[in-house]
Protein backbone atom coordinates (compact mmCIF):
# COMPACT_ATOMS: atom_id res chain seq x y z
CA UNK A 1 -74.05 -28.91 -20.80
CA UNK A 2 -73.40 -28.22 -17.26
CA UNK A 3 -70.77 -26.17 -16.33
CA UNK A 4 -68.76 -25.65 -12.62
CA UNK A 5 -69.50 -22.22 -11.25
CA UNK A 6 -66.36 -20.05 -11.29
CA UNK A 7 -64.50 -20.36 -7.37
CA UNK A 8 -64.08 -17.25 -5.48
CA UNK A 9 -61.51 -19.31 -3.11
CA UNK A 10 -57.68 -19.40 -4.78
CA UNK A 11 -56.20 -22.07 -6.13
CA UNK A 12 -54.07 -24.27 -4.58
CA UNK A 13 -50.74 -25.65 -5.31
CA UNK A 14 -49.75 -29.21 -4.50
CA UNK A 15 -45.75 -28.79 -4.02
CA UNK A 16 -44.49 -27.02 -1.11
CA UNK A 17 -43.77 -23.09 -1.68
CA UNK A 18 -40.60 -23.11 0.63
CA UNK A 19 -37.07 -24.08 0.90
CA UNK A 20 -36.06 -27.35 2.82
CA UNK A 21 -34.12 -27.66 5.79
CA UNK A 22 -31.13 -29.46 3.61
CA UNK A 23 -31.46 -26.90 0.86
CA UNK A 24 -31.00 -23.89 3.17
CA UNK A 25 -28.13 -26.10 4.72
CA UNK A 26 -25.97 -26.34 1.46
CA UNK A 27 -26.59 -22.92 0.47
CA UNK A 28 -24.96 -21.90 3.91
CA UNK A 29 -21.98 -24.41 3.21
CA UNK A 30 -21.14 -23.41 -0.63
CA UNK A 31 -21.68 -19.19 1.03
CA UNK A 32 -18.90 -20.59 4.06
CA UNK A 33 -16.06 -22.53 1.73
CA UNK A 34 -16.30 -19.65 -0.28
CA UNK A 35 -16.06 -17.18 2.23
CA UNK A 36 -12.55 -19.32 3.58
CA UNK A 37 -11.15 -19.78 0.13
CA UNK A 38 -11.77 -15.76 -0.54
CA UNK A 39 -10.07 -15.10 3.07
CA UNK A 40 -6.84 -16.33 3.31
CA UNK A 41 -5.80 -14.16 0.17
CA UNK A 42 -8.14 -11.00 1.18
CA UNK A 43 -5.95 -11.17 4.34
CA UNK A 44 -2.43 -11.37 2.32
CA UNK A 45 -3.72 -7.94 0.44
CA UNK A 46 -4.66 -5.89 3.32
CA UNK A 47 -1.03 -7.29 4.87
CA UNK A 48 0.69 -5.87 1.92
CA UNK A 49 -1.63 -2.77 1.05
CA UNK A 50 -0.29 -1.85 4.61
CA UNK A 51 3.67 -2.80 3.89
CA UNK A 52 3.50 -0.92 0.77
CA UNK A 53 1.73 2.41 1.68
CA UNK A 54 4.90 3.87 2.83
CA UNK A 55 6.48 2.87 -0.28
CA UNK A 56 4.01 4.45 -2.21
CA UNK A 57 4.35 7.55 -0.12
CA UNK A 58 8.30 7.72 -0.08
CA UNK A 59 8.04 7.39 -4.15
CA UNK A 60 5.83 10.75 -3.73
CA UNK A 61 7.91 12.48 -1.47
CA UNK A 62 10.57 11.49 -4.23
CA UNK A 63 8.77 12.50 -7.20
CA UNK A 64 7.70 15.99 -5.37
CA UNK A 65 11.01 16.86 -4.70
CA UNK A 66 12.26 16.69 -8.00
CA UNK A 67 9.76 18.16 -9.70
CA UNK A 68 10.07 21.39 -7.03
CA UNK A 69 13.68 21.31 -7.47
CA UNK A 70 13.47 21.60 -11.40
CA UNK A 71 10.45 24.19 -11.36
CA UNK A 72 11.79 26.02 -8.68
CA UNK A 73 15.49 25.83 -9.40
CA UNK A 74 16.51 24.90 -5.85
CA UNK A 75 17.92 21.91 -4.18
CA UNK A 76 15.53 19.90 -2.28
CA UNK A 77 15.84 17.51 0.48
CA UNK A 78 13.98 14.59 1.60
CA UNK A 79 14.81 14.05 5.58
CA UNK A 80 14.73 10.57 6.10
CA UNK A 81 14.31 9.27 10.20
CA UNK A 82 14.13 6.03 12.32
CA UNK A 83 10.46 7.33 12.19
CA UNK A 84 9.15 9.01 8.80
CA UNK A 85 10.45 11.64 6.47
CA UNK A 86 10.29 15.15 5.86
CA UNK A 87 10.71 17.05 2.35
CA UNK A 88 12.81 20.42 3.15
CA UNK A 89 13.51 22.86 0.64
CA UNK A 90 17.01 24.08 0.61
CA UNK A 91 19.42 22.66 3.15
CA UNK A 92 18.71 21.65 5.89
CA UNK A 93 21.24 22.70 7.83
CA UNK A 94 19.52 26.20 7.14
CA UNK A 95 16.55 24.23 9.65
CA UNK A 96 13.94 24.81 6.98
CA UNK A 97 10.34 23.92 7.45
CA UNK A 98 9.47 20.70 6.08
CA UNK A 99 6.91 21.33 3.39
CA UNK A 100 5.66 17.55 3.72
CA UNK A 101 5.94 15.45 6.46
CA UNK A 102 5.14 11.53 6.96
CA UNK A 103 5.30 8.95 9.63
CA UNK A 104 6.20 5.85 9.30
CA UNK A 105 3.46 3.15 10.60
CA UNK A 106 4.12 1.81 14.44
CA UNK A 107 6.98 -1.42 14.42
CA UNK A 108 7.82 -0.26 11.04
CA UNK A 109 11.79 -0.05 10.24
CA UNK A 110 12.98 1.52 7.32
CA UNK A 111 17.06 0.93 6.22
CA UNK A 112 18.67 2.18 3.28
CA UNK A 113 21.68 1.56 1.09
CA UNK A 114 23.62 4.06 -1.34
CA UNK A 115 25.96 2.87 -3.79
CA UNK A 116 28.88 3.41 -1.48
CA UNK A 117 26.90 1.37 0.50
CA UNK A 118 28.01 -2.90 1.25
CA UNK A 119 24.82 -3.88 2.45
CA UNK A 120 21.49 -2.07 4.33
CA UNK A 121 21.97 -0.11 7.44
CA UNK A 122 19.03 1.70 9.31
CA UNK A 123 17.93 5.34 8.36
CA UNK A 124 18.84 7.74 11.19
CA UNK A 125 19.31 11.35 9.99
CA UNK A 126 19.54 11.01 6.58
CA UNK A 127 19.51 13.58 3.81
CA UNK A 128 18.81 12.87 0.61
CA UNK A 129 19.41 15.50 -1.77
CA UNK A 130 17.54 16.62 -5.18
CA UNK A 131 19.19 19.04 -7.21
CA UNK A 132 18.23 21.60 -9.07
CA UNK A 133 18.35 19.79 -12.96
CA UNK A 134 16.09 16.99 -11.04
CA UNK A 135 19.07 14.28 -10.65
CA UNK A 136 19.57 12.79 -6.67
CA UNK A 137 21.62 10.05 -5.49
CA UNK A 138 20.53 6.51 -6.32
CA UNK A 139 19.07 5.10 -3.12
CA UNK A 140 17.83 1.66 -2.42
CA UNK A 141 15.04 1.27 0.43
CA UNK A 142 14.34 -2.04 2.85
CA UNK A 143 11.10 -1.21 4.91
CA UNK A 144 10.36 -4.24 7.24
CA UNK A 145 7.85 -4.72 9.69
CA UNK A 146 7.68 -7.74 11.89
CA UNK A 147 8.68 -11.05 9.36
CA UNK A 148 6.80 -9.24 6.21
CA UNK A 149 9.12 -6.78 4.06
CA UNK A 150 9.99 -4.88 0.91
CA UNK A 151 12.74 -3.61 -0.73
CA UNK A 152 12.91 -1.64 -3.74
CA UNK A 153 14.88 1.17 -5.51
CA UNK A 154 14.51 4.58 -6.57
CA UNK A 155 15.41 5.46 -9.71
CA UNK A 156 17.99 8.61 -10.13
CA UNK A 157 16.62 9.95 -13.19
CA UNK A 158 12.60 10.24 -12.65
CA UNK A 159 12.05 9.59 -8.42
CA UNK A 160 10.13 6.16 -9.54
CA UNK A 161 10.05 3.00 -7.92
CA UNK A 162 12.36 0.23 -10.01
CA UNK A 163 13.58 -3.75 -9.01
CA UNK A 164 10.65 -4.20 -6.01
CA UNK A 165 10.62 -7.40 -4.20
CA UNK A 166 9.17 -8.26 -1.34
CA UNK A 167 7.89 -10.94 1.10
CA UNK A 168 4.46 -11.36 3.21
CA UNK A 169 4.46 -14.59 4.76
């Protein structure tokens, strides 16, 4: 029986070992609707991860202030400006150092309403006061910035955020 002798050379394939033109071309349109679908709503959260960070921080400021005040068994007070706020301990009258300070972000407004408060009126000069047993004044919060904005309020009792709404169009 005769037999081939064993090839050296390697062996070939008869289909192509690549990707066509077309395949590569509908791989690149599935990556690009996906990419447009996953956009639009990737841009809404960095929109409102920026509305809300001052919120976030403002609940801090909150929270630290009461918890000082109860530990430390002095009034606290949370300076609230047209551009940021500033937690003071003690009065402030007294011109204490703020122990915390943050600025609100650039075109940012912030306006706020107390209970004796009809409707929202912007912060200027504002002192909001933690006492000593950890109670303040209930204060709601509107921060706005250009048509996107959020409102929310704080919670007497524990310095939390309660009732948030807000719009990003």
């Amino acid at each position: 029986m005769l037999t081939a002798p064993p090839s050296t050379a390697p062996a070939r394939r008869l289909g192509s070992t690549g990707f066509t033109l077309l395949e590569v071309c509908v791989v690149l349109f599935i990556v690009a609707v996906v990419f447009v679908v996953a956009a639009i709503p990737a841009a809404h959260l960095f929109e409102e991860e920026r509305l809300l960070a001052p919120v976030r921080e403002l609940e801090r400021f909150a929270k630290t202030a009461r918890l000082r005040a109860m530990i430390e068994q002095q009034t606290y007070v949370l300076r609230l400006d047209a551009g940021g706020y500033a937690l003071i301990a003690g009065n402030p009258t007294e011109h204490g150092q703020p122990a915390q300070a943050y600025r609100l972000p650039d075109s940012m407004e912030c306006f706020v309403r107390s209970p004796a408060d009809a409707d929202f009126h912007r912060v200027s000069g504002l002192s909001w006061y933690f006492a000593p047993n950890g109670l303040c004044e209930p204060m709601a919060f509107l921060f706005q910035q250009g048509g996107s904005w959020v409102r929310f309020r704080i919670d007497p009792l524990t310095a939390r955020i309660q009732d948030r709404q807000s719009f990003i169009p």
